[in-house]
C-alpha atoms as a PDB file:
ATOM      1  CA  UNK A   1     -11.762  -0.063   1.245  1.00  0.00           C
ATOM      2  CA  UNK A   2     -11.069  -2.686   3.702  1.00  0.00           C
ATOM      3  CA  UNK A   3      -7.998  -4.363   4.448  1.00  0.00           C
ATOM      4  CA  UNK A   4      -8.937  -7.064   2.383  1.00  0.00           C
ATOM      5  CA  UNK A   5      -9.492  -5.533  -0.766  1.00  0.00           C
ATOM      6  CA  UNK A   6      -6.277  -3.303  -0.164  1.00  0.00           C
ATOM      7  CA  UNK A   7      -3.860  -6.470   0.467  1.00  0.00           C
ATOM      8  CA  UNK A   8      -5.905  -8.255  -2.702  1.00  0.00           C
ATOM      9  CA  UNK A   9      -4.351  -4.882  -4.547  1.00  0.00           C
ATOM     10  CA  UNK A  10      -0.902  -5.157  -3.517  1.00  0.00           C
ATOM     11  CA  UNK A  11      -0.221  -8.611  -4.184  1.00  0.00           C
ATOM     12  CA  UNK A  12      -2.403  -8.346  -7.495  1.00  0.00           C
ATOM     13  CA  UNK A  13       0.588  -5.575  -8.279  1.00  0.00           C
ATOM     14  CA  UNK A  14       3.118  -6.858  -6.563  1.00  0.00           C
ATOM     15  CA  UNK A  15       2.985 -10.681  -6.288  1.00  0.00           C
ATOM     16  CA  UNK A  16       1.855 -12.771  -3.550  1.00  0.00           C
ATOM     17  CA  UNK A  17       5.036 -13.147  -0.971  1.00  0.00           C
ATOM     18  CA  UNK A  18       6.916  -9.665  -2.198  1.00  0.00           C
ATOM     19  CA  UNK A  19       3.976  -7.339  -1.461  1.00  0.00           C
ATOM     20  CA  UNK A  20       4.008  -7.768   2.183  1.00  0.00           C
ATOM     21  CA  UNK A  21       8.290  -7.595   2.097  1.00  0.00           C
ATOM     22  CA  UNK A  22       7.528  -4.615   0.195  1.00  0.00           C
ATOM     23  CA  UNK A  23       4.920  -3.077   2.537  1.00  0.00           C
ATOM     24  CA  UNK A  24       7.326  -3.982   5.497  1.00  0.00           C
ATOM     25  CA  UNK A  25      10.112  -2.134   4.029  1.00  0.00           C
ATOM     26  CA  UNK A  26       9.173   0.952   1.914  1.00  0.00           C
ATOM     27  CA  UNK A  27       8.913   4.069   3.637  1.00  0.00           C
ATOM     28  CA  UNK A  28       6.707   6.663   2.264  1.00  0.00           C
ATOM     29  CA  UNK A  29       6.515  10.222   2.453  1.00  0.00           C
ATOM     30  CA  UNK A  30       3.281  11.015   2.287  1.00  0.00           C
ATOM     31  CA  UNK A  31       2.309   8.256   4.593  1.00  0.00           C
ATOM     32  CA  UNK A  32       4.579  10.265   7.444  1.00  0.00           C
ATOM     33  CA  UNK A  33       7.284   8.170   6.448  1.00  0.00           C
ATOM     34  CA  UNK A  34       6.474   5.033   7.043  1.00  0.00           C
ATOM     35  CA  UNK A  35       6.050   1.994   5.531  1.00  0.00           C
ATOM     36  CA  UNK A  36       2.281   1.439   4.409  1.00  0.00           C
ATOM     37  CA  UNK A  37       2.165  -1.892   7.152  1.00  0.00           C
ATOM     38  CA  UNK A  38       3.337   1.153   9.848  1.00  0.00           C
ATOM     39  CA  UNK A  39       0.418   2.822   7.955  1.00  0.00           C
ATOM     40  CA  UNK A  40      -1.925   1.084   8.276  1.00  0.00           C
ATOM     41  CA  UNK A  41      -0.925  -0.467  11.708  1.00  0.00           C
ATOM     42  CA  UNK A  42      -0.989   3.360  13.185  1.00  0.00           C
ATOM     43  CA  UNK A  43      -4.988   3.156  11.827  1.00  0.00           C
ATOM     44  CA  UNK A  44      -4.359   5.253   8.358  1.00  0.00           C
ATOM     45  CA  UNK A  45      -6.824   3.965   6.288  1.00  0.00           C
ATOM     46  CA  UNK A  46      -6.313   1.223   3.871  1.00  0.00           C
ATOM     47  CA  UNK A  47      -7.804   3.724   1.213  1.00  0.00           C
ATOM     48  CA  UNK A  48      -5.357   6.371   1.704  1.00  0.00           C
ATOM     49  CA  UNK A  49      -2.572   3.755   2.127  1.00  0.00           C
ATOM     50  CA  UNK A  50      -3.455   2.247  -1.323  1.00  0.00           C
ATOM     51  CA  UNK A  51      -3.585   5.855  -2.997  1.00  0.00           C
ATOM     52  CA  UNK A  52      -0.111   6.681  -1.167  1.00  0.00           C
ATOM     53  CA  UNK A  53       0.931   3.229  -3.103  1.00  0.00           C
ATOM     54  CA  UNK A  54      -0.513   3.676  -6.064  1.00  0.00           C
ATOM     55  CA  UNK A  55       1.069   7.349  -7.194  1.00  0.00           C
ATOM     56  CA  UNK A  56       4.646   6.224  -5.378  1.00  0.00           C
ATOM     57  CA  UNK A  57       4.431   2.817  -7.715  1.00  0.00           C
ATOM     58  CA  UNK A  58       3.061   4.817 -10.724  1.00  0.00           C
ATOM     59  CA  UNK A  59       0.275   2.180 -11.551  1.00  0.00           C
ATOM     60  CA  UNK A  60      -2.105   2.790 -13.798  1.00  0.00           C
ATOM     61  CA  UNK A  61      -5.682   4.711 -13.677  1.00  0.00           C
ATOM     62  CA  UNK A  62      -7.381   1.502 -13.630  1.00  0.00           C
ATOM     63  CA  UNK A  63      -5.716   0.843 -10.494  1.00  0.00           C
ATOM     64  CA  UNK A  64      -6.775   3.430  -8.821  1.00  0.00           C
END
């Protein structure tokens, strides 16, 4: 998955302007706690940032 595609996800689920306020400001666990932008700007992949925000968000399978 490239960034692309994963931002494309998050404001598909989120909404254009409140899924990068929401990336900026939710911390995740199993991201190291940090916030998936931290994430992602620490070089965890989008992939495993998306599936971090997919089970925290509870989305469904087709989300995946």
């Amino acid at each position: 998955m490239r960034h692309t595609e994963f931002w494309a996800r998050m404001e598909r689920n989120l909404g254009e302007a409140y899924a990068h306020v929401w990336a900026d400001s939710f911390v995740i666990g199993t991201l190291d706690h940090r916030t998936p932008s931290e994430a992602l700007a620490a070089g965890v992949s989008p992939k495993e940032v998306w599936r971090a925000v997919w089970e925290v968000r509870e989305l469904p399978d087709s989300e995946r």
